[in-house]
Each structure stands twice: as structure tokens, then as C-alpha cells.
PDB file of N, CA and C in Angstrom:
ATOM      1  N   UNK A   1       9.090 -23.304   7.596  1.00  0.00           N
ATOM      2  CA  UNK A   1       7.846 -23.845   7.101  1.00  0.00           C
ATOM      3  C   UNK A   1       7.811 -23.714   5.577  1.00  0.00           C
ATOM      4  N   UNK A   2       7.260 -25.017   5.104  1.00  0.00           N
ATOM      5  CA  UNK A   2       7.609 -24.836   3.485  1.00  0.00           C
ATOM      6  C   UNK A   2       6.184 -24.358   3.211  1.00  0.00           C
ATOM      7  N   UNK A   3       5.758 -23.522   2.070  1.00  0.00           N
ATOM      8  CA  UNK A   3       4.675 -22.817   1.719  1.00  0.00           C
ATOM      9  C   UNK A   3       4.247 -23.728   0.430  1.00  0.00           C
ATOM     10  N   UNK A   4       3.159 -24.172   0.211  1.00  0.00           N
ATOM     11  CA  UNK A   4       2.734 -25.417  -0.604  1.00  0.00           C
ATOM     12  C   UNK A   4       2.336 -24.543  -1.819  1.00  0.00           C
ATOM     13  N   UNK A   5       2.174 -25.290  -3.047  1.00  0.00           N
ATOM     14  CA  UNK A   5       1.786 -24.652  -4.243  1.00  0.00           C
ATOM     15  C   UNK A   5       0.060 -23.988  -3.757  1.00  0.00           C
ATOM     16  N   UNK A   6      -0.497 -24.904  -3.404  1.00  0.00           N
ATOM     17  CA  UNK A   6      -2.136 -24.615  -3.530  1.00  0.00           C
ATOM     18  C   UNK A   6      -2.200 -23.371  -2.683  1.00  0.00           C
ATOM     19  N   UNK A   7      -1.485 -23.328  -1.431  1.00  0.00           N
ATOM     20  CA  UNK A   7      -1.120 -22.316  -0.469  1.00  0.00           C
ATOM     21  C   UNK A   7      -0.932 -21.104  -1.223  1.00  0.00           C
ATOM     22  N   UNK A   8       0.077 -21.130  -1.955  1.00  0.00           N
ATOM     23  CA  UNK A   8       0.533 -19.877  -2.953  1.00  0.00           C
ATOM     24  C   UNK A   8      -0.085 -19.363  -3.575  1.00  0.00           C
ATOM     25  N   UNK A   9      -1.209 -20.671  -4.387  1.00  0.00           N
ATOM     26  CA  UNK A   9      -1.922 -19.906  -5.263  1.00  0.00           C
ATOM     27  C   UNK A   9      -3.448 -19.490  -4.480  1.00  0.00           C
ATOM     28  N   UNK A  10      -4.019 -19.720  -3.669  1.00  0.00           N
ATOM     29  CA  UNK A  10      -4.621 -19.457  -2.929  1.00  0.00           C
ATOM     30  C   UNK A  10      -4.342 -17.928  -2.209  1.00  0.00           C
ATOM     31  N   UNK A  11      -3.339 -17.889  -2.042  1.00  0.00           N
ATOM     32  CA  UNK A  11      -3.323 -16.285  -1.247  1.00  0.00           C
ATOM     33  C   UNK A  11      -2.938 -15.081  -2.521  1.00  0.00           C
ATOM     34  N   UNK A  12      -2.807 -15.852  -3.869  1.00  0.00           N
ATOM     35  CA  UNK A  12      -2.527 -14.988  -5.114  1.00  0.00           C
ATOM     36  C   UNK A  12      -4.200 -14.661  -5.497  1.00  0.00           C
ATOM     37  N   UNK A  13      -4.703 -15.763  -5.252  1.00  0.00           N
ATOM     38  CA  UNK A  13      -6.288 -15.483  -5.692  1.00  0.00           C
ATOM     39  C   UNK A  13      -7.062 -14.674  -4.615  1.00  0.00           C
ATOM     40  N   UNK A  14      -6.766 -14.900  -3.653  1.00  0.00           N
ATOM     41  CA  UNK A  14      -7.121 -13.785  -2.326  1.00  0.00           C
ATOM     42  C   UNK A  14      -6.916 -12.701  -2.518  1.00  0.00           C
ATOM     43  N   UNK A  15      -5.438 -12.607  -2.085  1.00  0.00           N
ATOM     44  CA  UNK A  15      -4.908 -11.098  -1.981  1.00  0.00           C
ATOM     45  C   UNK A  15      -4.935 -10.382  -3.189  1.00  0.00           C
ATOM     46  N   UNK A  16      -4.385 -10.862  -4.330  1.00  0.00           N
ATOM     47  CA  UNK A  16      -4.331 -10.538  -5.356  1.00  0.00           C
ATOM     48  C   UNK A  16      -5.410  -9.797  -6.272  1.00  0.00           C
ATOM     49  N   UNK A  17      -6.232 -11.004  -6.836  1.00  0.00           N
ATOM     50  CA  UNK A  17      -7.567 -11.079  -7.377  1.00  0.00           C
ATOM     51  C   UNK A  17      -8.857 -10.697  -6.406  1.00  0.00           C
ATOM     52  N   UNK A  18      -8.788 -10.862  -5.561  1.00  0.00           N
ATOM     53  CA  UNK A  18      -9.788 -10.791  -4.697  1.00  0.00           C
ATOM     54  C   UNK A  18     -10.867 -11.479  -5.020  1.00  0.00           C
ATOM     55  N   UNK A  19     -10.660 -12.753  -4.669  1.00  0.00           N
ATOM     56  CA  UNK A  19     -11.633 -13.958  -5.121  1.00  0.00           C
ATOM     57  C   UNK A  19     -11.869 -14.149  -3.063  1.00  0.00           C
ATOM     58  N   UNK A  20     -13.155 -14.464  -3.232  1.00  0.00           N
ATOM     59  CA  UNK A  20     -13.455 -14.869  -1.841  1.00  0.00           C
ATOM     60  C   UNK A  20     -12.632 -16.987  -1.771  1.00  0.00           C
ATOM     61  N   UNK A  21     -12.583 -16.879  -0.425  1.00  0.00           N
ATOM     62  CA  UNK A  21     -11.807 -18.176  -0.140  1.00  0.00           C
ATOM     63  C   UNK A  21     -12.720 -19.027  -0.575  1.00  0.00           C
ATOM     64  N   UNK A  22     -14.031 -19.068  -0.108  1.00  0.00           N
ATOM     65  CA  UNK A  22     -14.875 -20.223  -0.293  1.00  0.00           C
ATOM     66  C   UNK A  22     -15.447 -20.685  -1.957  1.00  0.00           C
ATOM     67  N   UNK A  23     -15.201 -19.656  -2.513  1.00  0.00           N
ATOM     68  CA  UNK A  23     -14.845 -20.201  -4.137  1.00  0.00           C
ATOM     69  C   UNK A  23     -14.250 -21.136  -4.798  1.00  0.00           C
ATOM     70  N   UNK A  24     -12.957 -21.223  -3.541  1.00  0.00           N
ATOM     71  CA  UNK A  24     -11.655 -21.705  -4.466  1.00  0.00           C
ATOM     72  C   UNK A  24     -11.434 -23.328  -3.879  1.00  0.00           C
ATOM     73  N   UNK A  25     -12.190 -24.405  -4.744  1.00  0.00           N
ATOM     74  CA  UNK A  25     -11.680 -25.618  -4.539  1.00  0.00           C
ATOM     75  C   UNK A  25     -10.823 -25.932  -6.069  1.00  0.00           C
ATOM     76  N   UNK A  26     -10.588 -27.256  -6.241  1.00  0.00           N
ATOM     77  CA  UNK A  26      -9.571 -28.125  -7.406  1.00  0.00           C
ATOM     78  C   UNK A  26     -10.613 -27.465  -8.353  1.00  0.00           C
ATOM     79  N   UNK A  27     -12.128 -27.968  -8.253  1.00  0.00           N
ATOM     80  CA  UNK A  27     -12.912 -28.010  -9.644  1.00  0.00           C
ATOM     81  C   UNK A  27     -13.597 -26.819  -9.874  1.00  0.00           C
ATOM     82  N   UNK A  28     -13.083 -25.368  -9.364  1.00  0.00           N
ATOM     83  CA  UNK A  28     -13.715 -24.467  -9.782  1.00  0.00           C
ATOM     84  C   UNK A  28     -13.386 -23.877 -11.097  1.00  0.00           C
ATOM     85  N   UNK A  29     -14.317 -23.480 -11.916  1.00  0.00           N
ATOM     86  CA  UNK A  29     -13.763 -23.532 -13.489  1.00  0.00           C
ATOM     87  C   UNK A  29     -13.130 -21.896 -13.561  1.00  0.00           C
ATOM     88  N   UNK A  30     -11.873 -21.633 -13.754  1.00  0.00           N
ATOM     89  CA  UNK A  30     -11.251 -20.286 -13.762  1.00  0.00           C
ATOM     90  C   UNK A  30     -12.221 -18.892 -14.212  1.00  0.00           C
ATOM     91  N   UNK A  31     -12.630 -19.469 -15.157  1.00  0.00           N
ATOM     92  CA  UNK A  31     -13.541 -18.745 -16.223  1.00  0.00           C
ATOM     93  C   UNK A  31     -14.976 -18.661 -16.014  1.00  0.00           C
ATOM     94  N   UNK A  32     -15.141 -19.880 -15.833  1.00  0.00           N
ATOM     95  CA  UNK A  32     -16.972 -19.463 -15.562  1.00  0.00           C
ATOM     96  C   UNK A  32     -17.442 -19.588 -14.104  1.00  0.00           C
ATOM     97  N   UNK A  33     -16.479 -20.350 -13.358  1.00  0.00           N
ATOM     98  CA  UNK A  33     -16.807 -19.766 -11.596  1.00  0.00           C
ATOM     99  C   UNK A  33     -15.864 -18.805 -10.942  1.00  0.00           C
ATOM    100  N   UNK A  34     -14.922 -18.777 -11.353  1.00  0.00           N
ATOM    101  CA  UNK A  34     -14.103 -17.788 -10.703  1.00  0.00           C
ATOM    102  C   UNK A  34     -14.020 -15.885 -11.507  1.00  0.00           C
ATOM    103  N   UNK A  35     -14.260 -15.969 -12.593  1.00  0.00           N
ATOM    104  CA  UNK A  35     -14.501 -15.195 -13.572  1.00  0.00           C
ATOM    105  C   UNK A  35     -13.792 -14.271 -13.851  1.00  0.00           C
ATOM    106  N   UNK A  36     -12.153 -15.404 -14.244  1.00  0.00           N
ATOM    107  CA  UNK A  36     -11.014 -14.971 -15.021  1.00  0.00           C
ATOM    108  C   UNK A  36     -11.171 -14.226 -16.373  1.00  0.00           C
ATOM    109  N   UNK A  37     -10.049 -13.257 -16.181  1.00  0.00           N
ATOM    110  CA  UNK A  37     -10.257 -13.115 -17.757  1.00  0.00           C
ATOM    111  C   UNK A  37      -8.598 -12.852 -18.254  1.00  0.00           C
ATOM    112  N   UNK A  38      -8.607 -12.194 -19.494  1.00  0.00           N
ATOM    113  CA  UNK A  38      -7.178 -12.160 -19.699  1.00  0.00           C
ATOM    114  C   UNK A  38      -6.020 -11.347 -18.458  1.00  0.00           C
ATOM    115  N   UNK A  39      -6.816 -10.100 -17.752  1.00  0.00           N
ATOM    116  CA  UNK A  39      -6.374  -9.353 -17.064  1.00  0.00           C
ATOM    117  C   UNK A  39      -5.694 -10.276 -15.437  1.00  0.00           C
ATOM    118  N   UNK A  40      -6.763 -11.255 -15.454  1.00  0.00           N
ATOM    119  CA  UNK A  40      -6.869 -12.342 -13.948  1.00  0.00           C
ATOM    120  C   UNK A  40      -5.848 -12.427 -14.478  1.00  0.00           C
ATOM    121  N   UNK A  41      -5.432 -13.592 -15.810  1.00  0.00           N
ATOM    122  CA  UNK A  41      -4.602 -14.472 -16.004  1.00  0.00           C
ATOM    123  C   UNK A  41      -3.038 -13.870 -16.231  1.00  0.00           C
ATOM    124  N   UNK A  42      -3.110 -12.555 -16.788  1.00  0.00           N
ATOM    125  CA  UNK A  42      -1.811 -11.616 -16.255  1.00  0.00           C
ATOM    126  C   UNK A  42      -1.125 -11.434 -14.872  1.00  0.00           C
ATOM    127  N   UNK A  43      -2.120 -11.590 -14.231  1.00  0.00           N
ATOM    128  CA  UNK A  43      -1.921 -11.028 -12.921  1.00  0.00           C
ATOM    129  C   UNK A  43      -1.199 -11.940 -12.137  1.00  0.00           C
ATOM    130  N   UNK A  44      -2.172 -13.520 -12.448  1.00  0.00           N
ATOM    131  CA  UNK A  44      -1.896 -14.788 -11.712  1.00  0.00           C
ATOM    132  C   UNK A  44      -0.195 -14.733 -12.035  1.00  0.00           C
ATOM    133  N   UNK A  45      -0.061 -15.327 -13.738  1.00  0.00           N
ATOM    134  CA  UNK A  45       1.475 -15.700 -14.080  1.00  0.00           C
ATOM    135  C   UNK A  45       2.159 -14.674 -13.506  1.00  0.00           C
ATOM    136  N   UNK A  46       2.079 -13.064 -13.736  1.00  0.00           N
ATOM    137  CA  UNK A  46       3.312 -12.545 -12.919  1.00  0.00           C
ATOM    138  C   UNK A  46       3.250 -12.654 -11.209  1.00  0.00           C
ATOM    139  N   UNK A  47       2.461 -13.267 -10.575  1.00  0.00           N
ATOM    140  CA  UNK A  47       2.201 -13.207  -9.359  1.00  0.00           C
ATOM    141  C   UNK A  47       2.655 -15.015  -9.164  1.00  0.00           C
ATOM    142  N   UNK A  48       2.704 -15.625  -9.621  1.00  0.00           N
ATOM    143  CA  UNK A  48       3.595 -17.056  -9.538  1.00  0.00           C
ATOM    144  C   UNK A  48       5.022 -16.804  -9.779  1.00  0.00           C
ATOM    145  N   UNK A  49       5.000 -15.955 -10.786  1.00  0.00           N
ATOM    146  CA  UNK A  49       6.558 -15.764 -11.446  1.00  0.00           C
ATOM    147  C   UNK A  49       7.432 -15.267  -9.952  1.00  0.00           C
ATOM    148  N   UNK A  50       6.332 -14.349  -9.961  1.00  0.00           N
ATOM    149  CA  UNK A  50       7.315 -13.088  -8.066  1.00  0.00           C
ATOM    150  C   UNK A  50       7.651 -14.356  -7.340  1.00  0.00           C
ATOM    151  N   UNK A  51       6.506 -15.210  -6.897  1.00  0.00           N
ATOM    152  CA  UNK A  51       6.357 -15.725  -5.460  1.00  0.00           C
ATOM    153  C   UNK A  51       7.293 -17.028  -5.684  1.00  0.00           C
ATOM    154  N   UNK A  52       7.163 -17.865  -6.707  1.00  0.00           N
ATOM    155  CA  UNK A  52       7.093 -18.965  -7.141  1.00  0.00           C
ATOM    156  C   UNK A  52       8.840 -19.597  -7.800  1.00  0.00           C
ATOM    157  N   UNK A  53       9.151 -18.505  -8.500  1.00  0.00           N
ATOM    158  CA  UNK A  53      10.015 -18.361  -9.205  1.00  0.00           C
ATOM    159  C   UNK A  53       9.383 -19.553 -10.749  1.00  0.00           C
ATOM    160  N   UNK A  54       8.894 -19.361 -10.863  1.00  0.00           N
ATOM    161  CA  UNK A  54       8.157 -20.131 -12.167  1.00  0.00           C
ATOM    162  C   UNK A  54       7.761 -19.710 -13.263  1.00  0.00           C
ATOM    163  N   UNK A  55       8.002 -19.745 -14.449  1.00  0.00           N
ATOM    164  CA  UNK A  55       7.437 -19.286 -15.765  1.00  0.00           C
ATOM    165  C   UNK A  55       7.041 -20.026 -16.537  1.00  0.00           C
ATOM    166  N   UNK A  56       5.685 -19.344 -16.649  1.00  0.00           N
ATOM    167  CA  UNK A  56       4.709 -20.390 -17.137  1.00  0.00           C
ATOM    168  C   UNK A  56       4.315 -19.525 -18.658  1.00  0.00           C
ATOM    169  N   UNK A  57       4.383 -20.330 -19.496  1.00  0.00           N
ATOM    170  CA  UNK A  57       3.752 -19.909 -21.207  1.00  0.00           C
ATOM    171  C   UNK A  57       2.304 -19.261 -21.011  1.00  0.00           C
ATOM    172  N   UNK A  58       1.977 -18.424 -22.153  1.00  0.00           N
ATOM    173  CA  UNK A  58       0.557 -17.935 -21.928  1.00  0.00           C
ATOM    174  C   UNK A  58      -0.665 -19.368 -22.518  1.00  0.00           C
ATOM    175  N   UNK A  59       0.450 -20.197 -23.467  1.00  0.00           N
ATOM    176  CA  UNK A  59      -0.687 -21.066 -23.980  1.00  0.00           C
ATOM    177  C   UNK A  59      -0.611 -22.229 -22.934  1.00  0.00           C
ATOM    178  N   UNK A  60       0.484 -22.489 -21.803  1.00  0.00           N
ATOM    179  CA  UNK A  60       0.124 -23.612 -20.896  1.00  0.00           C
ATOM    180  C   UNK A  60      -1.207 -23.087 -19.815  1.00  0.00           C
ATOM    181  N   UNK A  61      -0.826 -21.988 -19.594  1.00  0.00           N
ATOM    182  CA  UNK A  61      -1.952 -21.249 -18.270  1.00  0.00           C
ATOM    183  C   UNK A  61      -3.496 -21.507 -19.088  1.00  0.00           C
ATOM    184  N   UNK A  62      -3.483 -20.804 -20.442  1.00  0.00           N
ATOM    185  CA  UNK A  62      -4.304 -21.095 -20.983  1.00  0.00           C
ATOM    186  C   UNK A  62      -5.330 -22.278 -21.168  1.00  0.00           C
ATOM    187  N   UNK A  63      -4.492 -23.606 -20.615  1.00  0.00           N
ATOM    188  CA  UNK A  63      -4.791 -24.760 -21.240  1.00  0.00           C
ATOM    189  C   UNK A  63      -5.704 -25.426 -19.799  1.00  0.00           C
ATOM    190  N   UNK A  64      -5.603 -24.325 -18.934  1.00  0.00           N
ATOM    191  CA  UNK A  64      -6.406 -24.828 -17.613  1.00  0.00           C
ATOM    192  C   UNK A  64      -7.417 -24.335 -17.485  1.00  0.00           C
ATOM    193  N   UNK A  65      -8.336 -25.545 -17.148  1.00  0.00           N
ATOM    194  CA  UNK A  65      -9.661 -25.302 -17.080  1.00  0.00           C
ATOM    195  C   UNK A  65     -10.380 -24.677 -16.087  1.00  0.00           C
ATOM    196  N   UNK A  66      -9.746 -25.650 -14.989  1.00  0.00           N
ATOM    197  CA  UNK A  66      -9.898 -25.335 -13.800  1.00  0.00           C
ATOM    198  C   UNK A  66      -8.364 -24.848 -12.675  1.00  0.00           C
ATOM    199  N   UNK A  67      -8.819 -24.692 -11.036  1.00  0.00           N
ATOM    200  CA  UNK A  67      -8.035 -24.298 -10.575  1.00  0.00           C
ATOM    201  C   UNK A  67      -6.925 -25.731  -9.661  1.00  0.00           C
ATOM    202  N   UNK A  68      -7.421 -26.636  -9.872  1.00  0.00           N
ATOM    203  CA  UNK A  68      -6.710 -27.956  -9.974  1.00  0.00           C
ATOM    204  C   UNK A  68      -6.278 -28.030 -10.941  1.00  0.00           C
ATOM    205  N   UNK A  69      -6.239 -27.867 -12.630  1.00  0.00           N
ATOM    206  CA  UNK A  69      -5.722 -28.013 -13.338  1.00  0.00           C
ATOM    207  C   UNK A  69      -4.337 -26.935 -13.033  1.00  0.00           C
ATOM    208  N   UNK A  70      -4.908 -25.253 -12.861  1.00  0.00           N
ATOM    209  CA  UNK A  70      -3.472 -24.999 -12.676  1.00  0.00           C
ATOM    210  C   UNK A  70      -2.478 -25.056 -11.154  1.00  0.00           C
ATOM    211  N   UNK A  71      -3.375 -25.650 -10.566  1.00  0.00           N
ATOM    212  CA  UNK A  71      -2.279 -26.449  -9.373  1.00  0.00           C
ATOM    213  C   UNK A  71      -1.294 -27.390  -9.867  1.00  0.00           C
ATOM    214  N   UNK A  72      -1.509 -28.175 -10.783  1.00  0.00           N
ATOM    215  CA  UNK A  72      -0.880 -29.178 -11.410  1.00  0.00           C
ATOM    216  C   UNK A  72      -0.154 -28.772 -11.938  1.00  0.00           C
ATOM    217  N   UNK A  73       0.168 -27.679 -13.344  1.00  0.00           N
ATOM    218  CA  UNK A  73       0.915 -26.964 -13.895  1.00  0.00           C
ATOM    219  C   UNK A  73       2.201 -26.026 -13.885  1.00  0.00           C
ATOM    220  N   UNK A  74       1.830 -25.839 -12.010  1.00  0.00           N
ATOM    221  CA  UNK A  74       2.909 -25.176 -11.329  1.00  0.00           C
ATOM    222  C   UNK A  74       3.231 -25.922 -10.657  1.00  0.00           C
ATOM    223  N   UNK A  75       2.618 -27.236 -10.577  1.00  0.00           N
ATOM    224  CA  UNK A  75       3.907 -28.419  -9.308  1.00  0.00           C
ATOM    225  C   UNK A  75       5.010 -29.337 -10.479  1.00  0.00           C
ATOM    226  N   UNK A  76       3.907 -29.257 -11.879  1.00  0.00           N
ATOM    227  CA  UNK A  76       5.316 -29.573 -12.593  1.00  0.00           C
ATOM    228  C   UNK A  76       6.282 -29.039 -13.066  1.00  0.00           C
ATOM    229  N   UNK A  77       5.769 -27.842 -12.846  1.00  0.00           N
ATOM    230  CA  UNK A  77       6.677 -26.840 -13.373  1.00  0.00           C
ATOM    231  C   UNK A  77       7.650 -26.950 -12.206  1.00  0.00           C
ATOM    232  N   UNK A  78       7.661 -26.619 -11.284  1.00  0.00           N
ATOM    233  CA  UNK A  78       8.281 -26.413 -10.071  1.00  0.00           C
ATOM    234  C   UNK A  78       9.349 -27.738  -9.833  1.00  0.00           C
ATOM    235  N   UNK A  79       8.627 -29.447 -10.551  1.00  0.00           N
ATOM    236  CA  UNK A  79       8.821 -30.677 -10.230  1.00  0.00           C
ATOM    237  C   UNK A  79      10.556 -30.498 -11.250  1.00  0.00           C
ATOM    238  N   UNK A  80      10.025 -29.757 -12.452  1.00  0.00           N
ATOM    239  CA  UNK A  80      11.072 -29.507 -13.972  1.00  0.00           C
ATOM    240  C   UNK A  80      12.228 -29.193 -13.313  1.00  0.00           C
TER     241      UNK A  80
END
């Protein structure tokens, strides 16, 4: 069974962060609905990096607004 990006990042924001599930659609804003901060955003990239094998810049992660935006970021990354 192949494990999908949104999948991945979904159980990183779960397990990880401990964001409740029903939070997490495309347009939730990282920052002001999910209520990232620099520490979240540490956590996320090395927790994509483990799962994902992906390395992502601090100013690309940065550049997402939302959590569809960084769905996108790691399928191109992944696409690279």
C-alpha cells in the first residue's frame, strides 16, 4: 500500500504535533488556525525528512500559508 503525501502529513500533524484531525483540511492557515510556530515548523521538516525522505529549505516551508500549500511543496519535492 502506497502511503500518500496528505496521509503523511496528516499523521505528522496528529501524532506528532498533536493537532486534532478535524482541523486539518487544504485551507487551514498553519499559523493562525493550526497555531504553528517556529518549534511546529522544526518538527514538521524533520518529521517529512524521517518519513518522506525529503528536504525541504526553511524559506520554502516558510512560504506556506496554508496546509494545502504545504501538501504541494512536498509532492513537488517528492515529483523533483
Amino acid at each position: 500500500m502506497t502511503v500518500t503525501v496528505e496521509q503523511t502529513l496528516h499523521d505528522i500533524l496528529v501524532d506528532d504535533l498533536e493537532l486534532s484531525p478535524e482541523e486539518l483540511h487544504p485551507d487551514a492557515d498553519l499559523v493562525a488556525d493550526l497555531g504553528f510556530d517556529s518549534l511546529s515548523f522544526a518538527t514538521g521538516v524533520a518529521e517529512i525528512r524521517d518519513r518522506l525522505g525529503v528536504t525541504l529549505t526553511k524559506d520554502a516551508v516558510f512560504s506556506c500559508r496554508t496546509l494545502g500549500d504545504l501538501q504541494r511543496l512536498v509532492s513537488g519535492a517528492l515529483a523533483a
